[in-house]
C-alpha atoms as a PDB file:
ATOM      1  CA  UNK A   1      82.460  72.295 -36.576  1.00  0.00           C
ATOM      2  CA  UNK A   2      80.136  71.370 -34.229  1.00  0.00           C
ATOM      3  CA  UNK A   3      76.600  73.076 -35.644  1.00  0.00           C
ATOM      4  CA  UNK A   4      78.837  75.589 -36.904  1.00  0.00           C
ATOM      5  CA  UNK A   5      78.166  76.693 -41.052  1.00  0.00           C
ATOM      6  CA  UNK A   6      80.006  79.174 -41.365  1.00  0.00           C
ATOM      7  CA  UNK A   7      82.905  76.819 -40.693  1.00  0.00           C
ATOM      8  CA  UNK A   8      81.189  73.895 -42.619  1.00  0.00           C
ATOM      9  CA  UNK A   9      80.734  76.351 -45.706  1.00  0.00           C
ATOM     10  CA  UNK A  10      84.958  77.647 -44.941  1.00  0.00           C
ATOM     11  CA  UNK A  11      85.882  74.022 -45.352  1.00  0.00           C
ATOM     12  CA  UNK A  12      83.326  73.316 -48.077  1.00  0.00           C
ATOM     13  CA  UNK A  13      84.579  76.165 -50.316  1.00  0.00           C
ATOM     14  CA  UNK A  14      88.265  75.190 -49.406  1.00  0.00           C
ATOM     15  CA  UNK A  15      88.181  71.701 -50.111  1.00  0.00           C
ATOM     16  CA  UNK A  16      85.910  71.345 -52.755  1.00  0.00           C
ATOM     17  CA  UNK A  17      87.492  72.495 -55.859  1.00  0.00           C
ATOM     18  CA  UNK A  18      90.388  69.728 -55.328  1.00  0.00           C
ATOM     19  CA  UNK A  19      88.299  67.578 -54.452  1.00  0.00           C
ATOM     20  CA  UNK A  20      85.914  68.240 -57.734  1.00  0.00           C
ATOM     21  CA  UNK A  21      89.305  67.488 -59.190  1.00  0.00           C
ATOM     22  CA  UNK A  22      90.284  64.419 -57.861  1.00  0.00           C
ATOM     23  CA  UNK A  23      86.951  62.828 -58.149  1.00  0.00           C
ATOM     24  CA  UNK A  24      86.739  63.547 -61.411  1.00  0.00           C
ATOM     25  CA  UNK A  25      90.357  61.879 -61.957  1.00  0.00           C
ATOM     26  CA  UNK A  26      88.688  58.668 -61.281  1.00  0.00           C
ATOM     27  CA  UNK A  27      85.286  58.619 -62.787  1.00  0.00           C
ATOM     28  CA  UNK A  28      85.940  60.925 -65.845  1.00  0.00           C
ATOM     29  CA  UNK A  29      82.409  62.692 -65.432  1.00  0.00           C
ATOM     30  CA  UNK A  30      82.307  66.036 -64.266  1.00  0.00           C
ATOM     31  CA  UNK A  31      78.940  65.920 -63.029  1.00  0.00           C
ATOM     32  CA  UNK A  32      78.855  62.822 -61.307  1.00  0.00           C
ATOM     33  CA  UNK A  33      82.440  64.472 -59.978  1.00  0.00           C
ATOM     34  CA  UNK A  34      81.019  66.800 -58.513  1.00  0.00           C
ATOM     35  CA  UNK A  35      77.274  65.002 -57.073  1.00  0.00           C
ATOM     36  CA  UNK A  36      80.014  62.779 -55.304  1.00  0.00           C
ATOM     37  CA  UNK A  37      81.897  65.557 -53.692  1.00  0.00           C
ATOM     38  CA  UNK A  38      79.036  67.091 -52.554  1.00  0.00           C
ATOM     39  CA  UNK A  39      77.692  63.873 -50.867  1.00  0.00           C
ATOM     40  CA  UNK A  40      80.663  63.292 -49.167  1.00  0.00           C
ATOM     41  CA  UNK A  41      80.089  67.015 -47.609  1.00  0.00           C
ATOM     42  CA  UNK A  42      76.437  66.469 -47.039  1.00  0.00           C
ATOM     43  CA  UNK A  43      77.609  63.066 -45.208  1.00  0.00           C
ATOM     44  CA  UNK A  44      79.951  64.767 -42.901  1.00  0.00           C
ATOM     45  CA  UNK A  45      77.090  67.305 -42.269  1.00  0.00           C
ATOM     46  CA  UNK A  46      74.849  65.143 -41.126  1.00  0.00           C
ATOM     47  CA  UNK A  47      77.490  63.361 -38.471  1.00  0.00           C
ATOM     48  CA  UNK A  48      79.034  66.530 -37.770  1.00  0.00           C
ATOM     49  CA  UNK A  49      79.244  65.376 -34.330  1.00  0.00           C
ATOM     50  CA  UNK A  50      81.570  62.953 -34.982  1.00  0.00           C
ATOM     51  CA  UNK A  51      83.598  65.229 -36.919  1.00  0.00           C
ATOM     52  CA  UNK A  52      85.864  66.266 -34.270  1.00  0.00           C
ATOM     53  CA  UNK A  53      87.236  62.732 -33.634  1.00  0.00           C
ATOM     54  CA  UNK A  54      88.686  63.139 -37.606  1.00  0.00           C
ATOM     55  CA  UNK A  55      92.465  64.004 -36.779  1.00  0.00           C
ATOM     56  CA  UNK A  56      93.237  64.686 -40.739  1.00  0.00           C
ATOM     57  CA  UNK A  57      90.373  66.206 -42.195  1.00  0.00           C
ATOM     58  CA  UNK A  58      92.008  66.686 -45.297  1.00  0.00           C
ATOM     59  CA  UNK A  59      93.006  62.936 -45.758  1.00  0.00           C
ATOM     60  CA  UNK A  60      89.365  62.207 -44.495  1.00  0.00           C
ATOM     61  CA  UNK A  61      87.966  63.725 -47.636  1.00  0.00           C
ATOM     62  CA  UNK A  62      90.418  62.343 -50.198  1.00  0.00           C
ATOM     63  CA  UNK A  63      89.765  58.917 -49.029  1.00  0.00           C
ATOM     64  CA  UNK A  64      85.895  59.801 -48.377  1.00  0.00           C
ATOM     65  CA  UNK A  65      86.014  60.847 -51.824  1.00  0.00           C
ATOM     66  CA  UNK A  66      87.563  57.899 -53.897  1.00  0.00           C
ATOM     67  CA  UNK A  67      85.625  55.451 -51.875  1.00  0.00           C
ATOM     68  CA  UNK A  68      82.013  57.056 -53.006  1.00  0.00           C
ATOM     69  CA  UNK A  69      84.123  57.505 -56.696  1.00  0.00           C
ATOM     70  CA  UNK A  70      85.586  53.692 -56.582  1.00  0.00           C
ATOM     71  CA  UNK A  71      81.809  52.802 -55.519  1.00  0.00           C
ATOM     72  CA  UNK A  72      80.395  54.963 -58.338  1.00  0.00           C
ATOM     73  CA  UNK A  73      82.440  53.056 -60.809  1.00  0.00           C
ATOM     74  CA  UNK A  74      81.494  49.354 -59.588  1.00  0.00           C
ATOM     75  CA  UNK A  75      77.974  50.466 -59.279  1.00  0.00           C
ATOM     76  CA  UNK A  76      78.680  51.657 -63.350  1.00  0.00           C
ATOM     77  CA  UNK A  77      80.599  48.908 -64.208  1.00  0.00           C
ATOM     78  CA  UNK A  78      83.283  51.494 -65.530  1.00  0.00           C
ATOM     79  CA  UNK A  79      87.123  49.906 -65.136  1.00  0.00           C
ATOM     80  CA  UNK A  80      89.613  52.862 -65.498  1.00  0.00           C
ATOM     81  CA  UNK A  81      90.048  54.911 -62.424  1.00  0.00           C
ATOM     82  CA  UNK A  82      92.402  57.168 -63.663  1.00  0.00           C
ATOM     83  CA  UNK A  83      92.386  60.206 -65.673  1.00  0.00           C
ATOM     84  CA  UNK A  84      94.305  63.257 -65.620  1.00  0.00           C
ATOM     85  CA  UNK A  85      93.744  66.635 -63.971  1.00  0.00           C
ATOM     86  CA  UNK A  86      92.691  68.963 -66.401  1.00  0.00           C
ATOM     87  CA  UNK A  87      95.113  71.547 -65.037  1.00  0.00           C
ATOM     88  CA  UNK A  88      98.432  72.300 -64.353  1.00  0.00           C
ATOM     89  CA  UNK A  89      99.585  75.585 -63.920  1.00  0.00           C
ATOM     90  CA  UNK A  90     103.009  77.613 -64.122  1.00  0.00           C
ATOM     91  CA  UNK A  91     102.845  81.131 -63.370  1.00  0.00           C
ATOM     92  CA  UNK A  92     104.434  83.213 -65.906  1.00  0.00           C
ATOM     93  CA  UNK A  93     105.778  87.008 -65.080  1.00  0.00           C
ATOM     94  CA  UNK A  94     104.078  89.510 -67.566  1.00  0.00           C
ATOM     95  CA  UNK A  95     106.662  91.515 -68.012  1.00  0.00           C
ATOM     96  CA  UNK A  96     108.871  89.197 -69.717  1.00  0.00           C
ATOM     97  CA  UNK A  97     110.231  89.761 -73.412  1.00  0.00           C
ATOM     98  CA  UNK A  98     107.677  88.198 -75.740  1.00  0.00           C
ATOM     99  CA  UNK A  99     111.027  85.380 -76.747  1.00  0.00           C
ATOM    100  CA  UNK A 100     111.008  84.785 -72.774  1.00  0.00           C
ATOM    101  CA  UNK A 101     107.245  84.155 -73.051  1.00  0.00           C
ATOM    102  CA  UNK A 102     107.534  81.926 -75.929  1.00  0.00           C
ATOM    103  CA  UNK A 103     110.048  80.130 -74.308  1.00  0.00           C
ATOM    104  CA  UNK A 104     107.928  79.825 -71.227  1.00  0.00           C
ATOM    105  CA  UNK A 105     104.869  78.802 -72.942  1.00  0.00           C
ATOM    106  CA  UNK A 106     107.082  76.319 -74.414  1.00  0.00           C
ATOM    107  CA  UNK A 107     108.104  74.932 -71.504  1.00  0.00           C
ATOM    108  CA  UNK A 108     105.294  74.544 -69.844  1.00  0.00           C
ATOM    109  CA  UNK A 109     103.651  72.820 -72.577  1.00  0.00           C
ATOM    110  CA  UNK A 110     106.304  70.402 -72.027  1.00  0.00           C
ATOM    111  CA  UNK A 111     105.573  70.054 -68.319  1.00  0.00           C
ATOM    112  CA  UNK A 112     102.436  69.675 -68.791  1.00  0.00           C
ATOM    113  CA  UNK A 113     102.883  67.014 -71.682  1.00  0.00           C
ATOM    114  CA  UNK A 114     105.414  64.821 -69.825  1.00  0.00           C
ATOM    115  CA  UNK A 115     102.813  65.123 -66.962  1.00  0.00           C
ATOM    116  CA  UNK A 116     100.586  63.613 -69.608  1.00  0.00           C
ATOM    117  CA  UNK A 117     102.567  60.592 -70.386  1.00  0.00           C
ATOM    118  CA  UNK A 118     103.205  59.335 -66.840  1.00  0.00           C
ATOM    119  CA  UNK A 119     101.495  55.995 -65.967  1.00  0.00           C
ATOM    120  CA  UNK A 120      98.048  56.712 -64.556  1.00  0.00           C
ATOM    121  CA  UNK A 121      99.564  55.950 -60.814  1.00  0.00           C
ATOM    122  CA  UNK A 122     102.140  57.618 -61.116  1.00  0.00           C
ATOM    123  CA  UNK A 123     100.485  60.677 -62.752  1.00  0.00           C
ATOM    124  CA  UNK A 124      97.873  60.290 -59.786  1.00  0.00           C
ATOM    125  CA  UNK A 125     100.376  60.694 -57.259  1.00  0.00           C
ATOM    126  CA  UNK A 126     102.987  63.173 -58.489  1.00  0.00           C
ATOM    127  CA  UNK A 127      99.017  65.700 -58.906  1.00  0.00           C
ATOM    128  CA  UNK A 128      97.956  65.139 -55.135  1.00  0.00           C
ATOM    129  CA  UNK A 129     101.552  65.643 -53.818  1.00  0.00           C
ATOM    130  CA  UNK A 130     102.177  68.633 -56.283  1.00  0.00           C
ATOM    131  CA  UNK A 131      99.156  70.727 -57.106  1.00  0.00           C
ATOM    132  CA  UNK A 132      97.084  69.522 -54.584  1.00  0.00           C
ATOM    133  CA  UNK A 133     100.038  69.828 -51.873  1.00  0.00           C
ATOM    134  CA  UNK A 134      99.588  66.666 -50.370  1.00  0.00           C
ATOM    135  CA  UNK A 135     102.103  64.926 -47.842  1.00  0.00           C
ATOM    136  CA  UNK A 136     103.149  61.563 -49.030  1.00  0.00           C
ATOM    137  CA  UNK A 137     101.828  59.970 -45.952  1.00  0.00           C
ATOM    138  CA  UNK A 138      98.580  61.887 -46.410  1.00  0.00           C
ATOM    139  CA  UNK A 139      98.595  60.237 -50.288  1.00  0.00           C
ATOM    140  CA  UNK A 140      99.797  56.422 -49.282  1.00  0.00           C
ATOM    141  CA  UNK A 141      96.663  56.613 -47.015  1.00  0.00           C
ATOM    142  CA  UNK A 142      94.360  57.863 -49.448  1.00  0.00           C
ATOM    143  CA  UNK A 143      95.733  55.685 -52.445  1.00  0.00           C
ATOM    144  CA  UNK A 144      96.177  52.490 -49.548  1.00  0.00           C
ATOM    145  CA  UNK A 145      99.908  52.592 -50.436  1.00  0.00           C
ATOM    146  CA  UNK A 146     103.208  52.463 -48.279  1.00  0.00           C
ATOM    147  CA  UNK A 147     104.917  56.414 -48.043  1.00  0.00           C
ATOM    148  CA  UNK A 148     107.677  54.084 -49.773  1.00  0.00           C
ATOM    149  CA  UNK A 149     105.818  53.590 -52.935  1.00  0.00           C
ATOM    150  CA  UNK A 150     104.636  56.777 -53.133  1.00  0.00           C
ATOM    151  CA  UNK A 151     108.012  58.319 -52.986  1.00  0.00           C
ATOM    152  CA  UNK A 152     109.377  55.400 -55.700  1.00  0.00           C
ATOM    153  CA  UNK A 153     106.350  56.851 -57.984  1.00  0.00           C
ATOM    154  CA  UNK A 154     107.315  60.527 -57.540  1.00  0.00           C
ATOM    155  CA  UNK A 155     110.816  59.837 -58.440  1.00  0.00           C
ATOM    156  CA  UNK A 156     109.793  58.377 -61.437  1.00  0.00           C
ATOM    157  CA  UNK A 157     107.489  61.436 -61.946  1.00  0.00           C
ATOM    158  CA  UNK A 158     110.410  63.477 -61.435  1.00  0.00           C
ATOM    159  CA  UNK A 159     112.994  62.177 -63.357  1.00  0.00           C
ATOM    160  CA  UNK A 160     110.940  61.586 -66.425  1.00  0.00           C
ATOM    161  CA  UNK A 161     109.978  65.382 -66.557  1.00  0.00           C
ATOM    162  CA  UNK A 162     113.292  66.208 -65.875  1.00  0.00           C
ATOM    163  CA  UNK A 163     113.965  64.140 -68.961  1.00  0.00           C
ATOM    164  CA  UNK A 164     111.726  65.972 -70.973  1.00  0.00           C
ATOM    165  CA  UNK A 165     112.383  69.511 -69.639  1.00  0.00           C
ATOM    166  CA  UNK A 166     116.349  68.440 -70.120  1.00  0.00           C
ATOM    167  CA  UNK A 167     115.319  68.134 -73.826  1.00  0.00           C
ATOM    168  CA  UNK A 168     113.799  71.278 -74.191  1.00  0.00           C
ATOM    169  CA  UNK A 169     116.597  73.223 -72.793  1.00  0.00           C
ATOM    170  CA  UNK A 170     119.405  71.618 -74.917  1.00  0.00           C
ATOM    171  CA  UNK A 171     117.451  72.361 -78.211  1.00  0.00           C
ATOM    172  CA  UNK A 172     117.895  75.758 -77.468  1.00  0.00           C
ATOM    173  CA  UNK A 173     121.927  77.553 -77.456  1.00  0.00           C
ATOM    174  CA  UNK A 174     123.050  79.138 -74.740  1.00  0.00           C
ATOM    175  CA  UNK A 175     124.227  82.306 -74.669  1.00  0.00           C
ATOM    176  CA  UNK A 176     127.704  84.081 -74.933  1.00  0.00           C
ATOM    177  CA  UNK A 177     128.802  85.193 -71.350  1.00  0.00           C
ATOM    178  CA  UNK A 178     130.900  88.500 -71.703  1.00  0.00           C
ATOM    179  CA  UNK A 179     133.762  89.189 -69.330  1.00  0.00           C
END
């Protein structure tokens, strides 16, 4: 990245939409959110140099990130650092029968809700390692957790959806298999 833009602009346009994301996870304010992100990519500009010695730039940004968001907050005197993602998405086929597509819609609005009710850590965790594709390593770093902990949070992530996804499916009969 050396002096390069076009490759500081790549990463800039790659990165900062999650990143916009995540930020705002922890500070709640979009436009602070986003004034953070783009001082974390105005820092790494200016020491671009020194950018090559980063072996994970992704995890570099994350924790870049929630440091300048966790400082944002003190400076604010703001105490909740967590706050959903605004979006979770299930791709749905659009040639489905319009009961599939209720169904569907159904379901994902109980995704999305269980996703809702799991503890803020938890909730954190399960977002970076599933819509944000994150390696558990990559998230213990970021969060300054052990990969242990972050797995023990995901299964609980996991299972609780399951729970409520389980529920949705056995409200619904299945149907008669001919032979």
């Amino acid at each position: 990245m050396d002096g390069d833009e076009q490759a500081f602009r790549r990463l800039f346009h790659y990165f900062s939409p999650r990143l916009n994301q995540f930020a705002y996870s922890i500070i709640k304010i979009r436009e602070a959110a986003s004034e953070i992100v783009d001082d974390v990519f105005i820092k790494l500009w200016k020491q671009r140099e020194k950018a090559a010695s980063i072996s994970n730039i992704r995890v570099y940004l994350y924790v870049a990130v929630k440091n300048s968001a966790l400082n944002y907050l003190s400076s604010k005197a703001h105490r909740q650092i967590t706050e959903p993602f605004n979006h979770f998405d299930i791709a749905m086929s659009h040639d489905q029968a319009p009961d599939q597509r209720m169904i569907s819609a159904e379901l994902q609005e109980k995704i999305t809700s269980a996703i809702e009710y799991l503890p803020p850590r938890c909730k954190m965790i399960f977002k970076l390692v599933r819509e944000d594709g994150l390696r558990y390593k990559d998230v213990a770093e970021i969060l300054n957790l052990t990969v242990n902990t972050v797995d023990a949070q995901m299964v609980i992530a996991v299972k609780r959806i399951s729970e409520k996804v389980q529920a949705h499916f056995t409200a619904f009969p299945k149907k008669a298999v001919k032979k």
